[in-house]
Protein backbone atom coordinates (compact mmCIF):
# COMPACT_ATOMS: atom_id res chain seq x y z
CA UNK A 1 0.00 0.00 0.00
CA UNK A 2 1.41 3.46 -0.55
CA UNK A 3 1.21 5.82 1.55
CA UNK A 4 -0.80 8.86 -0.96
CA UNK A 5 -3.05 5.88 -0.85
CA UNK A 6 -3.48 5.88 2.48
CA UNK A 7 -6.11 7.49 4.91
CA UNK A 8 -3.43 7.96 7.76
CA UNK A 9 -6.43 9.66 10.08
CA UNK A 10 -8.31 6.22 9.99
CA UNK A 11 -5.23 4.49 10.86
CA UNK A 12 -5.46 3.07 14.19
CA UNK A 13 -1.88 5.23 15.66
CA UNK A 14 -1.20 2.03 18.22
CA UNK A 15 -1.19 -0.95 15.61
CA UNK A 16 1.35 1.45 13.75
CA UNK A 17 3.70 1.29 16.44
CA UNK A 18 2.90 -2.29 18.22
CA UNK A 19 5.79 -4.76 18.67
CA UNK A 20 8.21 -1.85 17.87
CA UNK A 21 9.74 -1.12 21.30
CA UNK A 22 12.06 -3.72 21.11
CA UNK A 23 13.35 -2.35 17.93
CA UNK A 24 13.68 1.01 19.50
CA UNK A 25 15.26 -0.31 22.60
CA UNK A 26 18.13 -2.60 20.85
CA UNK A 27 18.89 -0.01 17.87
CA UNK A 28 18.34 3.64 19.51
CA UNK A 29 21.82 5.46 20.16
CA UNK A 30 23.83 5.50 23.36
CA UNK A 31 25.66 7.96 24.72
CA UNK A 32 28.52 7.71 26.47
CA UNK A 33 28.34 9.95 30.20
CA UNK A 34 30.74 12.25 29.34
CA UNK A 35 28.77 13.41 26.86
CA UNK A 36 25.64 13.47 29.06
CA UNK A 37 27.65 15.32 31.66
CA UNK A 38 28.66 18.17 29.30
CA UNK A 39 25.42 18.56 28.18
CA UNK A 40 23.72 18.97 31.28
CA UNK A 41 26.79 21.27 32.44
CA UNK A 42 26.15 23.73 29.55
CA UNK A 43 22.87 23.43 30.19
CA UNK A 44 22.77 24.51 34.04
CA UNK A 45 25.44 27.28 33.08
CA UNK A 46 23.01 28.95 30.71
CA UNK A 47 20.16 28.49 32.80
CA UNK A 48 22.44 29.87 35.73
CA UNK A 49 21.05 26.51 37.98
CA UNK A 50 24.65 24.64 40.14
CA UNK A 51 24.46 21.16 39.03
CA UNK A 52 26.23 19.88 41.84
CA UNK A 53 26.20 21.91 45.35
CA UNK A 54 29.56 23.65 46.07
């Protein structure tokens, strides 16, 4: 079926995605903490918040 062909409002939105969390889980990126770390960092420095108490 293509997809100008279909009526994606009728489309039940949960059979689209059932059984697909598995995929998600296994294939989705990591990210290594580091990376986590310095985004969080830059984040609290703009937003002027201490991350970690002095």
């Amino acid at each position: 079926m293509k997809l100008e062909e279909t009526n994606m409002h009728l489309m039940n939105p949960t059979s689209l995605f059932f059984g697909r969390a598995t995929d998600y889980a296994n294939y989705r990126p990591s990210y290594p903490p580091e990376a986590i770390t310095s985004i969080l960092d830059g984040l609290c420095t703009t937003l002027g918040i201490r991350a970690k108490p002095p």
